[in-house]
PDB file of N, CA and C in Angstrom:
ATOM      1  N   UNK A   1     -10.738 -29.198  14.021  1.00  0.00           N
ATOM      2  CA  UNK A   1     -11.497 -28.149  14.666  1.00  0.00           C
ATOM      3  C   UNK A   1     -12.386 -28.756  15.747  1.00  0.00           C
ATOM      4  N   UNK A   2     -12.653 -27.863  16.563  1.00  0.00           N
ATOM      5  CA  UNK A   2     -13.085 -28.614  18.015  1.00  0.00           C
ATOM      6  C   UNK A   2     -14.779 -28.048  17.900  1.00  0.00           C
ATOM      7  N   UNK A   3     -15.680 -28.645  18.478  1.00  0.00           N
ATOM      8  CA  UNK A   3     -16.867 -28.471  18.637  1.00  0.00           C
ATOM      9  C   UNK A   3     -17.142 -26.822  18.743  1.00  0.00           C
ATOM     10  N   UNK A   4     -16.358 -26.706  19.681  1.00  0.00           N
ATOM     11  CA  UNK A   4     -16.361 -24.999  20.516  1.00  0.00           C
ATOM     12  C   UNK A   4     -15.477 -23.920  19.066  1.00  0.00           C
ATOM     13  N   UNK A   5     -14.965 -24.577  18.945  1.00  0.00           N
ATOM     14  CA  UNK A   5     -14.307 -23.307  17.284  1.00  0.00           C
ATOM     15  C   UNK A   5     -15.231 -23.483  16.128  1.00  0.00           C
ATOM     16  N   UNK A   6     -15.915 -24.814  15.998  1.00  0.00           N
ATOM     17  CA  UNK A   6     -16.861 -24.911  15.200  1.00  0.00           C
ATOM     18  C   UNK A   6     -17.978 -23.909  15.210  1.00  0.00           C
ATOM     19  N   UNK A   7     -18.884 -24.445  16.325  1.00  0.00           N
ATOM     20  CA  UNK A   7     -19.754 -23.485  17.007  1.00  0.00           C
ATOM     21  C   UNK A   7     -19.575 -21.720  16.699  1.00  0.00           C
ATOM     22  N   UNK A   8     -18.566 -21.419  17.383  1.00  0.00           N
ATOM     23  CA  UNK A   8     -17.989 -19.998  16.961  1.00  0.00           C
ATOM     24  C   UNK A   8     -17.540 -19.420  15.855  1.00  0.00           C
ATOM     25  N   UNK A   9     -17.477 -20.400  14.640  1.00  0.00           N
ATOM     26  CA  UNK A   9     -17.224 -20.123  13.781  1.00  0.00           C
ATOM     27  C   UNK A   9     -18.832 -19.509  12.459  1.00  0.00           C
ATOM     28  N   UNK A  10     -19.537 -20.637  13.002  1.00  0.00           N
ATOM     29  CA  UNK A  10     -20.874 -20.405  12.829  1.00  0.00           C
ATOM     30  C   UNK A  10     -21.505 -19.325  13.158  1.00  0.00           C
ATOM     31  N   UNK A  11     -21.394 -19.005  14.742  1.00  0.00           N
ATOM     32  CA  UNK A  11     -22.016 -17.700  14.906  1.00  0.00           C
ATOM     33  C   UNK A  11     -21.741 -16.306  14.208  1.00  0.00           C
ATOM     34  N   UNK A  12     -20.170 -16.627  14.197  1.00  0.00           N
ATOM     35  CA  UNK A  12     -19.641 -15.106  13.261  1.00  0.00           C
ATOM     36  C   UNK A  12     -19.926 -15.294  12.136  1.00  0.00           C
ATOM     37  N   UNK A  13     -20.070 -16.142  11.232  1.00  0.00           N
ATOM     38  CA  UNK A  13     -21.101 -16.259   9.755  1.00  0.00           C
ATOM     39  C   UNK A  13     -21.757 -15.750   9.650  1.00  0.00           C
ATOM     40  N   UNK A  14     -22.820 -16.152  10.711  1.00  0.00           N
ATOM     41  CA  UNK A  14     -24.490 -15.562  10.907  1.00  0.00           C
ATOM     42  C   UNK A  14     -24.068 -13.691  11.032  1.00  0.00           C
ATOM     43  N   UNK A  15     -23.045 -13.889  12.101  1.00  0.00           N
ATOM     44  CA  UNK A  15     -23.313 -12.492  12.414  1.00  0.00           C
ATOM     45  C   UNK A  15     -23.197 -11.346  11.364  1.00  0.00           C
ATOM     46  N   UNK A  16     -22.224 -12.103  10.332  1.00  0.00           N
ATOM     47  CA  UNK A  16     -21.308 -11.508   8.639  1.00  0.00           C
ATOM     48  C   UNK A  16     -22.527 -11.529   8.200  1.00  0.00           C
ATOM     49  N   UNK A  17     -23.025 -12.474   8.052  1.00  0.00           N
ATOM     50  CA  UNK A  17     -24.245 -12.361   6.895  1.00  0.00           C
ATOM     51  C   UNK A  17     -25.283 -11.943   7.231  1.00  0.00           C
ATOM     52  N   UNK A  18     -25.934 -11.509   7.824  1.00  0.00           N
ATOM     53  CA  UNK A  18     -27.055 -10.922   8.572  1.00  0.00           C
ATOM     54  C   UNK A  18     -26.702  -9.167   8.780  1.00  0.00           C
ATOM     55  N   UNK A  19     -25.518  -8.930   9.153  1.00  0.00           N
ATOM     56  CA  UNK A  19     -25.055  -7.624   8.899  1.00  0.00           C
ATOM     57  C   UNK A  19     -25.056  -6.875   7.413  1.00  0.00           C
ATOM     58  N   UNK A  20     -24.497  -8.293   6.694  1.00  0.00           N
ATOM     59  CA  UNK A  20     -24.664  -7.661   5.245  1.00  0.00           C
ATOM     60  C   UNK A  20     -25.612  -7.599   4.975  1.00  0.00           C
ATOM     61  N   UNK A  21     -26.960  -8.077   5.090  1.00  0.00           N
ATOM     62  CA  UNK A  21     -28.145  -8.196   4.554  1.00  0.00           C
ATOM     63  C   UNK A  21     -28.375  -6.902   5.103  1.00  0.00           C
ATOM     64  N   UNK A  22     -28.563  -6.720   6.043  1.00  0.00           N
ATOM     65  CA  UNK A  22     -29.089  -5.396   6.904  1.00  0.00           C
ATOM     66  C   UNK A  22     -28.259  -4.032   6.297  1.00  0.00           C
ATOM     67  N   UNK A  23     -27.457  -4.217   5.877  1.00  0.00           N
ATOM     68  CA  UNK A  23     -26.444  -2.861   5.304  1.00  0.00           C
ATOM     69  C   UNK A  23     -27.298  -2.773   3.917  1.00  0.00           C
ATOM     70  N   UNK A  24     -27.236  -4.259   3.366  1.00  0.00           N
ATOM     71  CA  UNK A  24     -27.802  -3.986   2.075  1.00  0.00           C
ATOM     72  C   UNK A  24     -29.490  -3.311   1.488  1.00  0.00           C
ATOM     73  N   UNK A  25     -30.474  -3.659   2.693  1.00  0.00           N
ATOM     74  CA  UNK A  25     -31.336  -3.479   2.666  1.00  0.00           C
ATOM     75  C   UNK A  25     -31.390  -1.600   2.749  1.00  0.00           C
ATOM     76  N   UNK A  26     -30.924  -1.381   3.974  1.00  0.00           N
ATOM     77  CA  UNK A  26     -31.129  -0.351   4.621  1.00  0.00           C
ATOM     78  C   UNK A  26     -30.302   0.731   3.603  1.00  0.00           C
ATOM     79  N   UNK A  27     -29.434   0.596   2.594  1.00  0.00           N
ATOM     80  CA  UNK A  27     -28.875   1.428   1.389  1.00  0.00           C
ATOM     81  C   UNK A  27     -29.201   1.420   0.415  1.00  0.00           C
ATOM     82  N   UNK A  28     -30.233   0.470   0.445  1.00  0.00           N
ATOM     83  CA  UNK A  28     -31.086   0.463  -1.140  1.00  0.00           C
ATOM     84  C   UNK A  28     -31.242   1.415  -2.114  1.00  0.00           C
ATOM     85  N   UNK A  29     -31.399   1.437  -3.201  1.00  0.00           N
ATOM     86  CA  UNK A  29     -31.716   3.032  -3.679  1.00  0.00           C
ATOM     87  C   UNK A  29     -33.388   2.929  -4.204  1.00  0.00           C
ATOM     88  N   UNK A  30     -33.904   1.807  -4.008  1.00  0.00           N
ATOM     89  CA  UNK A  30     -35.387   1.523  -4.460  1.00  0.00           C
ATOM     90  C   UNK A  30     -35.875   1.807  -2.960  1.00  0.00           C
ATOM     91  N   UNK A  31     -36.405   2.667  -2.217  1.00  0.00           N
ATOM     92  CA  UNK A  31     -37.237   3.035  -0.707  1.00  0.00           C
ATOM     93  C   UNK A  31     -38.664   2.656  -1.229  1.00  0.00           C
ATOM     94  N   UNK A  32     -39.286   2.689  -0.611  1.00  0.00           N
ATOM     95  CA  UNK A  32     -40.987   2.556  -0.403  1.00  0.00           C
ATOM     96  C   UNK A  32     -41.189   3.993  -0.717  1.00  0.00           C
ATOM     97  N   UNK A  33     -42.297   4.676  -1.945  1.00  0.00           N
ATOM     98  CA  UNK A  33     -42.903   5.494  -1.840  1.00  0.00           C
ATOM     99  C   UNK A  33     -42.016   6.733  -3.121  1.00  0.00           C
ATOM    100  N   UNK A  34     -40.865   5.984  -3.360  1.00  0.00           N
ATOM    101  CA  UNK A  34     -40.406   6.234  -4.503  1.00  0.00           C
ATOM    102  C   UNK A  34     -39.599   7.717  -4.668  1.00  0.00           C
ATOM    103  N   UNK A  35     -38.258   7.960  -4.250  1.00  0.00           N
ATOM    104  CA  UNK A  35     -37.728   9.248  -4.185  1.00  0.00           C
ATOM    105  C   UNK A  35     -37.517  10.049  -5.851  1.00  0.00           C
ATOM    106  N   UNK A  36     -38.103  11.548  -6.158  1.00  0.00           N
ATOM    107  CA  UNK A  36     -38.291  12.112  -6.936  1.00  0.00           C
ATOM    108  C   UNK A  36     -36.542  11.851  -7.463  1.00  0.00           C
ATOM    109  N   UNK A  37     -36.061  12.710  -9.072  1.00  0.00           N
ATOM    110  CA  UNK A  37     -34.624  12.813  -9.858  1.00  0.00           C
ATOM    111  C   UNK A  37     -33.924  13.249  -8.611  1.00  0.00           C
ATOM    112  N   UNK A  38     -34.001  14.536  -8.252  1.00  0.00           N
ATOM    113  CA  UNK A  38     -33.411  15.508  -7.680  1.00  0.00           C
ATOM    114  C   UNK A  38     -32.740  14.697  -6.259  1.00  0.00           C
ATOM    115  N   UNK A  39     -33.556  14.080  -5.465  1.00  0.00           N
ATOM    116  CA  UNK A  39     -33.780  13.295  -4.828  1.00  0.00           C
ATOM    117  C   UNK A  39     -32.016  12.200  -4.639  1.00  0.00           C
ATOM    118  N   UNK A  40     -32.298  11.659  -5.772  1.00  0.00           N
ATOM    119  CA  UNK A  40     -31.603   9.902  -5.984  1.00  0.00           C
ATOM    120  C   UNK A  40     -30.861  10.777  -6.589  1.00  0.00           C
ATOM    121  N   UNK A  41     -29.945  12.065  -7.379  1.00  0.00           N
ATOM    122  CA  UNK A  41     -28.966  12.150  -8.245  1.00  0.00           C
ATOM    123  C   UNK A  41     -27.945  12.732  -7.119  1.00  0.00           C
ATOM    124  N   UNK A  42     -26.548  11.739  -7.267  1.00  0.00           N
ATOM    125  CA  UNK A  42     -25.222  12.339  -6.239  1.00  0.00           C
ATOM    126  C   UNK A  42     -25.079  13.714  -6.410  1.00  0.00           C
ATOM    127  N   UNK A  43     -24.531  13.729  -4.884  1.00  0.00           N
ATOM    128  CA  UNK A  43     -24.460  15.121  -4.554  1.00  0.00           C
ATOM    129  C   UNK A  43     -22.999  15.730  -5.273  1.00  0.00           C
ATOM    130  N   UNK A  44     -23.646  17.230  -6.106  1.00  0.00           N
ATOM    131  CA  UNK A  44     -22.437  17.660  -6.517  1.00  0.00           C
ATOM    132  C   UNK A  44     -22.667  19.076  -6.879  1.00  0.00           C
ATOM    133  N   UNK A  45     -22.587  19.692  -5.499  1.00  0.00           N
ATOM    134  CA  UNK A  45     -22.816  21.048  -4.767  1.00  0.00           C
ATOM    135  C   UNK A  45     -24.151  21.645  -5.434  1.00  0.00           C
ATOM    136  N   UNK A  46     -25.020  21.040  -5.929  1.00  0.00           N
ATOM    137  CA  UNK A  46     -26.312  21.590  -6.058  1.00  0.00           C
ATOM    138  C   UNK A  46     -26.293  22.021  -8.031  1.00  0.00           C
ATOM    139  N   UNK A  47     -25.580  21.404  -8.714  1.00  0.00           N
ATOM    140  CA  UNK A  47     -25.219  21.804  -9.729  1.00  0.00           C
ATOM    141  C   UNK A  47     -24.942  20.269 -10.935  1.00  0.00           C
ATOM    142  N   UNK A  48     -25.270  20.413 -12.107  1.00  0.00           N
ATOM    143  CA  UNK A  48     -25.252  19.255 -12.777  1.00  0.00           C
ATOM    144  C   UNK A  48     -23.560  19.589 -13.503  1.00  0.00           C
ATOM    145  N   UNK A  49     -22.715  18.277 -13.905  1.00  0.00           N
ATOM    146  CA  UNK A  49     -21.476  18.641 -14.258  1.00  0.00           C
ATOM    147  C   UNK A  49     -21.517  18.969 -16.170  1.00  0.00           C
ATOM    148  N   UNK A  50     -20.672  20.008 -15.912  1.00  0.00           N
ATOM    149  CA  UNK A  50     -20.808  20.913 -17.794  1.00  0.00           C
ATOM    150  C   UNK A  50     -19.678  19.690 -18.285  1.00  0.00           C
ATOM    151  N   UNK A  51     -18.796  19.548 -17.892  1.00  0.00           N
ATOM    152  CA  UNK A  51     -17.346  19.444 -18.466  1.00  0.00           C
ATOM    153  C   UNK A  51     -17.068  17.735 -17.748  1.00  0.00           C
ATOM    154  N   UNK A  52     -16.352  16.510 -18.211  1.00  0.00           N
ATOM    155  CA  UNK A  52     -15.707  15.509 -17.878  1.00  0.00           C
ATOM    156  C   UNK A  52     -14.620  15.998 -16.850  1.00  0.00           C
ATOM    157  N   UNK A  53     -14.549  15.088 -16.012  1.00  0.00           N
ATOM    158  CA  UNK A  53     -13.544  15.529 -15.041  1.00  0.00           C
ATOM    159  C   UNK A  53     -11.940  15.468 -15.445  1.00  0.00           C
ATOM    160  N   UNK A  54     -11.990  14.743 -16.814  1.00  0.00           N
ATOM    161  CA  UNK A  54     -10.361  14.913 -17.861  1.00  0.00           C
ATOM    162  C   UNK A  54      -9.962  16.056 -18.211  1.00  0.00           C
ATOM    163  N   UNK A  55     -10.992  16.433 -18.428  1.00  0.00           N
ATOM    164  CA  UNK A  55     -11.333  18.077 -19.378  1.00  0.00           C
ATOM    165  C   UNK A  55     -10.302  19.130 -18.914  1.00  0.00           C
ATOM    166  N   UNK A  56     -10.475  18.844 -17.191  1.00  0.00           N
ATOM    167  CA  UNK A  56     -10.544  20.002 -16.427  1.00  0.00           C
ATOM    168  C   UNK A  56      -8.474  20.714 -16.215  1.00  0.00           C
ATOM    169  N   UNK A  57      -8.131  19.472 -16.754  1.00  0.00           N
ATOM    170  CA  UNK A  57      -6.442  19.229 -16.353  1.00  0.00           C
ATOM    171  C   UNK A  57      -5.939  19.271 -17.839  1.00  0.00           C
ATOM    172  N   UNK A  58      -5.131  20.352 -17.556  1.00  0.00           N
ATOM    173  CA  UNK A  58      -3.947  20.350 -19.000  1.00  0.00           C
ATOM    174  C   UNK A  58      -3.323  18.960 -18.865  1.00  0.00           C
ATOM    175  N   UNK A  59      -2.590  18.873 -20.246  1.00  0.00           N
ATOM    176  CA  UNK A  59      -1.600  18.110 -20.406  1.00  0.00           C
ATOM    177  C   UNK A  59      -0.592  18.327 -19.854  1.00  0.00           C
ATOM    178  N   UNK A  60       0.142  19.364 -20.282  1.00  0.00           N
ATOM    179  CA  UNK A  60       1.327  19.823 -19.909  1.00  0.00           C
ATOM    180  C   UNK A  60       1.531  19.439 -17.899  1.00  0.00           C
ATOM    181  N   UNK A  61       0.618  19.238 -16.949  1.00  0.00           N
ATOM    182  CA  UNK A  61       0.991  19.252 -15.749  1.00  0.00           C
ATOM    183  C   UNK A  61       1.714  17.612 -15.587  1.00  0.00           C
ATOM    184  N   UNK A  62       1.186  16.899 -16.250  1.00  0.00           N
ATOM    185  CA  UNK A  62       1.220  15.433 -15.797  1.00  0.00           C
ATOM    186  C   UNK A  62       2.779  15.018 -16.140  1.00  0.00           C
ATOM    187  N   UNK A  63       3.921  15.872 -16.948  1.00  0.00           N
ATOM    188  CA  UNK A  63       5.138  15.442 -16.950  1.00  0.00           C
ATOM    189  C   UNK A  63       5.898  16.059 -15.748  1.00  0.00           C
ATOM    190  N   UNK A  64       5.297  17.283 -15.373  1.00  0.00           N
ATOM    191  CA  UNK A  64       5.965  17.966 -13.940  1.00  0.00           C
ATOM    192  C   UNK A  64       5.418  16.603 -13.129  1.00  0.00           C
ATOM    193  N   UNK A  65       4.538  16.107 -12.795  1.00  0.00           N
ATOM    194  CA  UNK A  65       3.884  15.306 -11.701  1.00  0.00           C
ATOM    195  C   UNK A  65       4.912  13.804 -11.646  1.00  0.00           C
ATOM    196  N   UNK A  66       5.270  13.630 -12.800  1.00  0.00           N
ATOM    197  CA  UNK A  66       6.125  11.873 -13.227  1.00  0.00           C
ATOM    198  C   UNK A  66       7.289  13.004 -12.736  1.00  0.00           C
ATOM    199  N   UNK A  67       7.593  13.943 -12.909  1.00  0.00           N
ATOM    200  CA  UNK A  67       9.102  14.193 -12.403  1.00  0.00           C
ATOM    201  C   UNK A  67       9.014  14.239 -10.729  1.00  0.00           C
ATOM    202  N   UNK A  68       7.895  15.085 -10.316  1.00  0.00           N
ATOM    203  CA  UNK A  68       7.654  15.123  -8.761  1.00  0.00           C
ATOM    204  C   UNK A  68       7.765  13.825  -8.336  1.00  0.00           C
ATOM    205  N   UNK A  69       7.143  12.816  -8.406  1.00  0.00           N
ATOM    206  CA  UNK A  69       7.309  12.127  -8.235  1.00  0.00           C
ATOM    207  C   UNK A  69       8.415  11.016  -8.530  1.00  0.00           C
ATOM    208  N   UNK A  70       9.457  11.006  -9.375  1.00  0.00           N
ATOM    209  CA  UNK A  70      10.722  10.703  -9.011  1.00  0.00           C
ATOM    210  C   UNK A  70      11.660  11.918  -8.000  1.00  0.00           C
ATOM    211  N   UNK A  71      11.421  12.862  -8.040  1.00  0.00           N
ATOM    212  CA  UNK A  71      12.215  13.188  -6.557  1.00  0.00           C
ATOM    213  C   UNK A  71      11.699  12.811  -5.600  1.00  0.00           C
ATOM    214  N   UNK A  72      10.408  12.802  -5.096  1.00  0.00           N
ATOM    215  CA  UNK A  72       9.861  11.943  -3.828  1.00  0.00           C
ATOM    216  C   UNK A  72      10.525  10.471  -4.032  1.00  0.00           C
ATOM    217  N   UNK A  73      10.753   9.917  -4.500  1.00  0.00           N
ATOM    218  CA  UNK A  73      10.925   8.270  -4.967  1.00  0.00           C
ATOM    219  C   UNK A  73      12.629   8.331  -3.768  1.00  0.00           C
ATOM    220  N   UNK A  74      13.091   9.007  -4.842  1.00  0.00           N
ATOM    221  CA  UNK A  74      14.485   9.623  -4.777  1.00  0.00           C
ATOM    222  C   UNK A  74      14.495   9.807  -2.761  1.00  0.00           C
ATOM    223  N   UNK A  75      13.841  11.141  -2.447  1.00  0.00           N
ATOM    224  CA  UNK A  75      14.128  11.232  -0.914  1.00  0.00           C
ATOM    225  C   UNK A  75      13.435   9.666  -0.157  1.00  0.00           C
ATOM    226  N   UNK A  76      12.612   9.418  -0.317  1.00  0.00           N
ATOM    227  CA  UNK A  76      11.630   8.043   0.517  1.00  0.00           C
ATOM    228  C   UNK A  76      12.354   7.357   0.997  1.00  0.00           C
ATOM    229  N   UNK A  77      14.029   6.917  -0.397  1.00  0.00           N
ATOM    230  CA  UNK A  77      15.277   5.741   0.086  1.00  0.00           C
ATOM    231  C   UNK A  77      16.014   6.254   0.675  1.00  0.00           C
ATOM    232  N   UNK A  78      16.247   7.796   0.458  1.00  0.00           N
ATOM    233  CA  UNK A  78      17.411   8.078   1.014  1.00  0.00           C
ATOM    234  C   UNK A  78      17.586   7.895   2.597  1.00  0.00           C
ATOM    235  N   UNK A  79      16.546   8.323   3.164  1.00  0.00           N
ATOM    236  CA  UNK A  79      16.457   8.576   4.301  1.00  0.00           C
ATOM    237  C   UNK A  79      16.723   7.141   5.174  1.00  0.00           C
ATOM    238  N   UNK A  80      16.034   5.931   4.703  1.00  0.00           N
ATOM    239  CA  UNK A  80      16.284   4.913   5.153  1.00  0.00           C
ATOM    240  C   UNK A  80      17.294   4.052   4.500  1.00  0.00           C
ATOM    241  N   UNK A  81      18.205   4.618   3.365  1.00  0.00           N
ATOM    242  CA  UNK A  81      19.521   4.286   3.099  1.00  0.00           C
ATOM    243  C   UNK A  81      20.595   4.796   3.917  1.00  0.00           C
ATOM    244  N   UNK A  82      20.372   6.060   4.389  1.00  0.00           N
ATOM    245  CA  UNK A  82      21.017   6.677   5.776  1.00  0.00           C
ATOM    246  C   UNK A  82      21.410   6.200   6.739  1.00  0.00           C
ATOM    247  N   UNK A  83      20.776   5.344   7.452  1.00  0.00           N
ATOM    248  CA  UNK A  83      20.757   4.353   8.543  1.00  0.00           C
ATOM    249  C   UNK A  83      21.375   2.753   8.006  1.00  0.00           C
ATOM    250  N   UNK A  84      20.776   2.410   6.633  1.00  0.00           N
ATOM    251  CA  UNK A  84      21.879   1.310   6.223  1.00  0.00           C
ATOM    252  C   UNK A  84      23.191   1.558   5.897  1.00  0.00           C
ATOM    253  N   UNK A  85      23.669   3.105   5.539  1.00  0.00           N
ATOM    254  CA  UNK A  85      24.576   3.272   5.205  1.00  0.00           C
ATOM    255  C   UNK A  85      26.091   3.131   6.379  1.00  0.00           C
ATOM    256  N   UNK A  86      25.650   3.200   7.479  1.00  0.00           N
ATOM    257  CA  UNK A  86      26.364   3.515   8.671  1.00  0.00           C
ATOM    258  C   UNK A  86      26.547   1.635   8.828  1.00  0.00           C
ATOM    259  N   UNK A  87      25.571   0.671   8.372  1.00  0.00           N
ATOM    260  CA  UNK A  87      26.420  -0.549   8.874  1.00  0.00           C
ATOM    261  C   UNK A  87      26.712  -0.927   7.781  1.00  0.00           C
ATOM    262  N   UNK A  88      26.333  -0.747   6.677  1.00  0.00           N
ATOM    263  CA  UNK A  88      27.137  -1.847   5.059  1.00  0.00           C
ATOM    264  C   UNK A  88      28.366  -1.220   4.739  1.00  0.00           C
ATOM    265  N   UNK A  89      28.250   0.771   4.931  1.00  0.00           N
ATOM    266  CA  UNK A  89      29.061   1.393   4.443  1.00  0.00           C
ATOM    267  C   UNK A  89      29.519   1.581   2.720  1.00  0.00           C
ATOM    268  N   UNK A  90      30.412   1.078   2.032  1.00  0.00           N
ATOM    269  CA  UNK A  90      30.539   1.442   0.537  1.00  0.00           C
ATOM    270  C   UNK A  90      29.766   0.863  -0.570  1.00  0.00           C
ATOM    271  N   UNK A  91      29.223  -0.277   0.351  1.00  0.00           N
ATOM    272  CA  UNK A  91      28.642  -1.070  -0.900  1.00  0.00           C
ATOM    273  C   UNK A  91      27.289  -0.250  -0.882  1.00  0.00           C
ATOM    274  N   UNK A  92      26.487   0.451   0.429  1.00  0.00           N
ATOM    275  CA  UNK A  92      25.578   1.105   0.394  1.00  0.00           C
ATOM    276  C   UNK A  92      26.139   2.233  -0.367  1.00  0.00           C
ATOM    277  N   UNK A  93      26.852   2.832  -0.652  1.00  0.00           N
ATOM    278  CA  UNK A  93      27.018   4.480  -0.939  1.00  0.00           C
ATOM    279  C   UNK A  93      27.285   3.945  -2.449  1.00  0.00           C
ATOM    280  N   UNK A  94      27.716   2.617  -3.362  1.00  0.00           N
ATOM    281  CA  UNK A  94      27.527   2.217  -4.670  1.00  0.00           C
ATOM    282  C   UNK A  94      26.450   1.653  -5.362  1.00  0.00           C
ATOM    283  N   UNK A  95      24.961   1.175  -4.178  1.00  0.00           N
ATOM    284  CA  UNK A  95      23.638   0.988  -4.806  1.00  0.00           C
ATOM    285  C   UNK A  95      22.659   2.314  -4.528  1.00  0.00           C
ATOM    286  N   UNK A  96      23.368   3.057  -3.838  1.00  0.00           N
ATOM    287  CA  UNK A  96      22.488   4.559  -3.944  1.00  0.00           C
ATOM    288  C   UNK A  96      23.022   5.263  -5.085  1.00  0.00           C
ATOM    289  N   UNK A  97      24.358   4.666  -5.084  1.00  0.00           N
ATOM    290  CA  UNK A  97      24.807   6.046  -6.787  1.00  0.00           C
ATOM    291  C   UNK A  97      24.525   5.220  -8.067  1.00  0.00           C
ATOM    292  N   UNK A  98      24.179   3.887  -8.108  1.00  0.00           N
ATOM    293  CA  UNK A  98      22.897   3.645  -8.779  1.00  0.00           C
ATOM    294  C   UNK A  98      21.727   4.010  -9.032  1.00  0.00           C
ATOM    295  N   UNK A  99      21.133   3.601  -7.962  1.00  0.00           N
ATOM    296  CA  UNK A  99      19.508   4.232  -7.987  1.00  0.00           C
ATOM    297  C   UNK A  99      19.519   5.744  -8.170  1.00  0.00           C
ATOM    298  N   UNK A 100      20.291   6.892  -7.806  1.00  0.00           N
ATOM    299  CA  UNK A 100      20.431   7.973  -7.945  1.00  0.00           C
ATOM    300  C   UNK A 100      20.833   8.019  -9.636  1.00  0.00           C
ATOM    301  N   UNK A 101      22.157   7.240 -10.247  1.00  0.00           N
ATOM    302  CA  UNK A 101      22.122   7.449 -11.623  1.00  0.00           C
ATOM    303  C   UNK A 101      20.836   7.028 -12.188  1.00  0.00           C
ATOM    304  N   UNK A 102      19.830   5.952 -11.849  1.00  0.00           N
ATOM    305  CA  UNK A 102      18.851   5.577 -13.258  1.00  0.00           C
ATOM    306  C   UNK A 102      18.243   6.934 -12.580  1.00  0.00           C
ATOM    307  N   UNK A 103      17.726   7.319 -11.606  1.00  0.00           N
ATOM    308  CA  UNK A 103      16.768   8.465 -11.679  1.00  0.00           C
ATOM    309  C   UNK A 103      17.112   9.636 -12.617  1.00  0.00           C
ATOM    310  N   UNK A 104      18.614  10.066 -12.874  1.00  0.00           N
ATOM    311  CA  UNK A 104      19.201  11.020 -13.216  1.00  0.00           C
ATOM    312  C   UNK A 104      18.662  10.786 -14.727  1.00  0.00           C
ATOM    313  N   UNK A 105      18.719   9.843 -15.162  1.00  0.00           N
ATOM    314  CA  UNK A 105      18.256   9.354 -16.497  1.00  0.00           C
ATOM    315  C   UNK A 105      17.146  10.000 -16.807  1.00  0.00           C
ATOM    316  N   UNK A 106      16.211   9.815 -16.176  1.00  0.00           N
ATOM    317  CA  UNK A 106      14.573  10.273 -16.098  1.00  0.00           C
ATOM    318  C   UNK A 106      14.555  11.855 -15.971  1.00  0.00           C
ATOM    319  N   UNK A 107      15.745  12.629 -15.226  1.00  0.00           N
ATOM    320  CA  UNK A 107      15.150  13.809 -14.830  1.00  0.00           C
ATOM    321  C   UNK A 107      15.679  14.845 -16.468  1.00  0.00           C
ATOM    322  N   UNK A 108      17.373  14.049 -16.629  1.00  0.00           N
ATOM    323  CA  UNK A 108      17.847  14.437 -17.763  1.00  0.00           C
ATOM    324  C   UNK A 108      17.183  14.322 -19.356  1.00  0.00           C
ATOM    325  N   UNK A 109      16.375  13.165 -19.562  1.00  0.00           N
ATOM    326  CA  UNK A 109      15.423  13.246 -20.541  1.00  0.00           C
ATOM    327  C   UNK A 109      14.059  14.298 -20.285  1.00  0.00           C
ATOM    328  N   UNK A 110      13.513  14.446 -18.851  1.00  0.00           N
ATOM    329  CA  UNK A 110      12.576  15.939 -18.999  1.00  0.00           C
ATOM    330  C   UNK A 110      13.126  16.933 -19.239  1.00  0.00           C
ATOM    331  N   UNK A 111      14.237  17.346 -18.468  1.00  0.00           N
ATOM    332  CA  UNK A 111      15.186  18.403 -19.335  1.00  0.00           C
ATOM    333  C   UNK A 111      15.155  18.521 -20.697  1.00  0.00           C
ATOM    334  N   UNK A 112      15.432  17.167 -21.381  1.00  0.00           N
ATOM    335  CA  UNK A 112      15.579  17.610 -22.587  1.00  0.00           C
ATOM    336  C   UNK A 112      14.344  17.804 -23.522  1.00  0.00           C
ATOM    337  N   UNK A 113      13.033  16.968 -22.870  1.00  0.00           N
ATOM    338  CA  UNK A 113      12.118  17.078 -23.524  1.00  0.00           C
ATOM    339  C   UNK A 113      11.134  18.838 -23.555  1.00  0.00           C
ATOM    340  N   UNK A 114      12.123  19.674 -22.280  1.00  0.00           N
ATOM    341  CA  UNK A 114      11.467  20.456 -22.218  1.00  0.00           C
ATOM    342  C   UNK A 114      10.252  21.110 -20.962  1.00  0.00           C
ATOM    343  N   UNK A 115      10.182  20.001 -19.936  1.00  0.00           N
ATOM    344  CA  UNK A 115       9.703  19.534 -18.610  1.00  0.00           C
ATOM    345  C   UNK A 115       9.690  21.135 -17.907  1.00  0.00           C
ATOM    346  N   UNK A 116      10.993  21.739 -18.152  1.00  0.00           N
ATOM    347  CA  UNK A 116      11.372  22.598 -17.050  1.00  0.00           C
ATOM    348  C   UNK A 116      11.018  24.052 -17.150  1.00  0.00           C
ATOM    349  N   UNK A 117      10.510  24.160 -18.600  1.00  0.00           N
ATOM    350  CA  UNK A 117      10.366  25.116 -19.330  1.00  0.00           C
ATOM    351  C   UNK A 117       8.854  25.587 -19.255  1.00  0.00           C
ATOM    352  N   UNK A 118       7.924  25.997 -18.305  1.00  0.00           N
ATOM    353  CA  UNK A 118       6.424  26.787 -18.033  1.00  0.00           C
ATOM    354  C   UNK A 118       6.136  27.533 -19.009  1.00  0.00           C
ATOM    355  N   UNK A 119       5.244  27.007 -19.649  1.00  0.00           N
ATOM    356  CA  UNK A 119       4.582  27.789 -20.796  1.00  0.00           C
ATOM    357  C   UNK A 119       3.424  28.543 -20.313  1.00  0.00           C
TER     358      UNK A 119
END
């Protein structure tokens, strides 16, 4: 390292650490003069929370959501298997009817578990 990258390397230190100090100071939650509860408690529309934010979500949604999310999984490759498909050709159209069979796996066990069925 050369005098001049040295040098510059130093200054942006100072400049890192002196910024952080200054962020840190200036976000404090201890101010001079001491802010009342109401004051210091996060904002959450003017209202204290009744219920855990777990509470608020059935069970039943979170197996639709693991299925949504293997069809998104599912389109994400396709689209850019599309474009590989045109130069590999068959060997592409036999690791998509792979990845398409294990997904099928996943969608055919919510089926059976019952996934599809809105109570």
């Amino acid at each position: 390292m050369s005098h001049d990258q040295l040098l510059q390397f130093a200054v942006m230190l100072c400049v890192a650490l002196s910024t952080a100090v200054v962020a840190a100071l200036v976000a404090s939650p201890h101010k001079p003069g001491g802010a009342s509860w109401p004051q210091r408690a996060p904002f959450l529309g003017g209202g204290t929370m009744a219920t855990h934010a777990w509470q608020r979500y059935h069970l039943r949604y979170y197996p639709m959501t693991l299925l949504f999310i293997a069809f998104e999984m599912e389109m994400m490759f396709m689209y850019p298997w599309a474009v590989v498909y045109v130069a590999e050709g068959i060997k592409a159209l036999g690791e998509m009817g792979m990845f398409l069979a294990i997904l099928s796996v996943g969608i055919l066990y919510a089926w059976r578990e019952g996934v599809f069925r809105w109570q």
